[in-house]
Protein backbone atom coordinates (compact mmCIF):
# COMPACT_ATOMS: atom_id res chain seq x y z
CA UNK A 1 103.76 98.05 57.11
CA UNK A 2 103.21 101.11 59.56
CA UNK A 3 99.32 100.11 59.58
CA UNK A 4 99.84 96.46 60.30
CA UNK A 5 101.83 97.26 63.04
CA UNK A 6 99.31 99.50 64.38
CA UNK A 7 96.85 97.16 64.38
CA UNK A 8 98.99 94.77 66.20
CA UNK A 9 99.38 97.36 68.56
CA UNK A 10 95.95 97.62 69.33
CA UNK A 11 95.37 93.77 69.40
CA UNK A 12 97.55 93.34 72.15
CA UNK A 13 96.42 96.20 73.80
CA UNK A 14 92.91 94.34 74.11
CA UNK A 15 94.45 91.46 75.05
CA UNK A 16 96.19 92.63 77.65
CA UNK A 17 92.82 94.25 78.93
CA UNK A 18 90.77 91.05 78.61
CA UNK A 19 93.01 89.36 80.79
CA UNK A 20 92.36 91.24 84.27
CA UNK A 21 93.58 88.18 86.27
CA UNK A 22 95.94 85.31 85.34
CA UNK A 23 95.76 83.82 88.91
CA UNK A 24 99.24 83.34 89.06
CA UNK A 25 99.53 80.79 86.07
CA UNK A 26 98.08 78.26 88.33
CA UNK A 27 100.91 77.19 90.54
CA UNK A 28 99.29 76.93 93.94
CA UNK A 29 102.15 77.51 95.83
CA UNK A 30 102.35 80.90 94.26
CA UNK A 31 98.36 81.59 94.86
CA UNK A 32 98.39 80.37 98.67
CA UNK A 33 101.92 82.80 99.42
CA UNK A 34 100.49 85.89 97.48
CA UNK A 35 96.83 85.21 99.09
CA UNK A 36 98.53 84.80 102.56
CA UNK A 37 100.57 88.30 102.14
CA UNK A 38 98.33 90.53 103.13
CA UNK A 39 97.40 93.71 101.62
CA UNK A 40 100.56 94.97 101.40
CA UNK A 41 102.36 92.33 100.24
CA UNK A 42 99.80 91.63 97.33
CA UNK A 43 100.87 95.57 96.26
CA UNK A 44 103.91 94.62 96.24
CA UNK A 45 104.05 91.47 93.94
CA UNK A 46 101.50 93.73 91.25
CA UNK A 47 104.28 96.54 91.43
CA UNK A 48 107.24 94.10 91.06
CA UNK A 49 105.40 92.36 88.39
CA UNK A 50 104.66 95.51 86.26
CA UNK A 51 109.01 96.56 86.88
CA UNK A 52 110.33 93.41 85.89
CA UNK A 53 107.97 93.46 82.34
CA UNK A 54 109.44 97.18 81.84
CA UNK A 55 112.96 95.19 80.39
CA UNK A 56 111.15 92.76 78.42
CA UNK A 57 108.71 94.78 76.86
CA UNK A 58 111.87 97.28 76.30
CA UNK A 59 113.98 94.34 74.76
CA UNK A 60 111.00 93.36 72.92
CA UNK A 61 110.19 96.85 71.32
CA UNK A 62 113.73 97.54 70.46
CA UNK A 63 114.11 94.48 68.33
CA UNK A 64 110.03 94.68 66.35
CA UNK A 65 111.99 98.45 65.94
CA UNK A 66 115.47 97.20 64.24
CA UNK A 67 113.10 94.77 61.93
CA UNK A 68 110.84 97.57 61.32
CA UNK A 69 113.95 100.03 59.77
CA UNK A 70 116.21 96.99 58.24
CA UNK A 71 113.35 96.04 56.43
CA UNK A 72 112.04 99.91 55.45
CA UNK A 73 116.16 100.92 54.53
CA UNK A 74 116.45 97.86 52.63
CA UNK A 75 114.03 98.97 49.64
């Protein structure tokens, strides 16, 4: 079980690198305001992008880990 997860580790790891720009899932309103924002404005949407997937990935972790030890503490 530890290995498999691992190695789903690792796949999304590469997945995450091969996807360098999702072009802001294609809604063109959100492309024309973040192109329009200037410099600064762009660094801002990346940074608030990356803090608001720190809860998610957090709430996402924390339940793979409560299946991880049900399932081990079960056997």
């Amino acid at each position: 079980m530890k290995k498999l997860a691992i190695i789903a580790t690792i796949c999304i790891a590469i997945l995450a690198m091969a996807a360098p720009h999702a072009a802001g899932q294609g809604c063109a309103m959100c492309y024309q305001n973040a192109a329009a924002s200037g410099a600064k404005g762009q660094e801002a949407l990346r940074h608030g992008i990356m803090i608001l997937l720190i809860p998610a990935l957090a709430l996402f972790g924390g339940i793979v880990a409560a299946i991880y030890r049900r399932d081990n503490f079960s056997q």
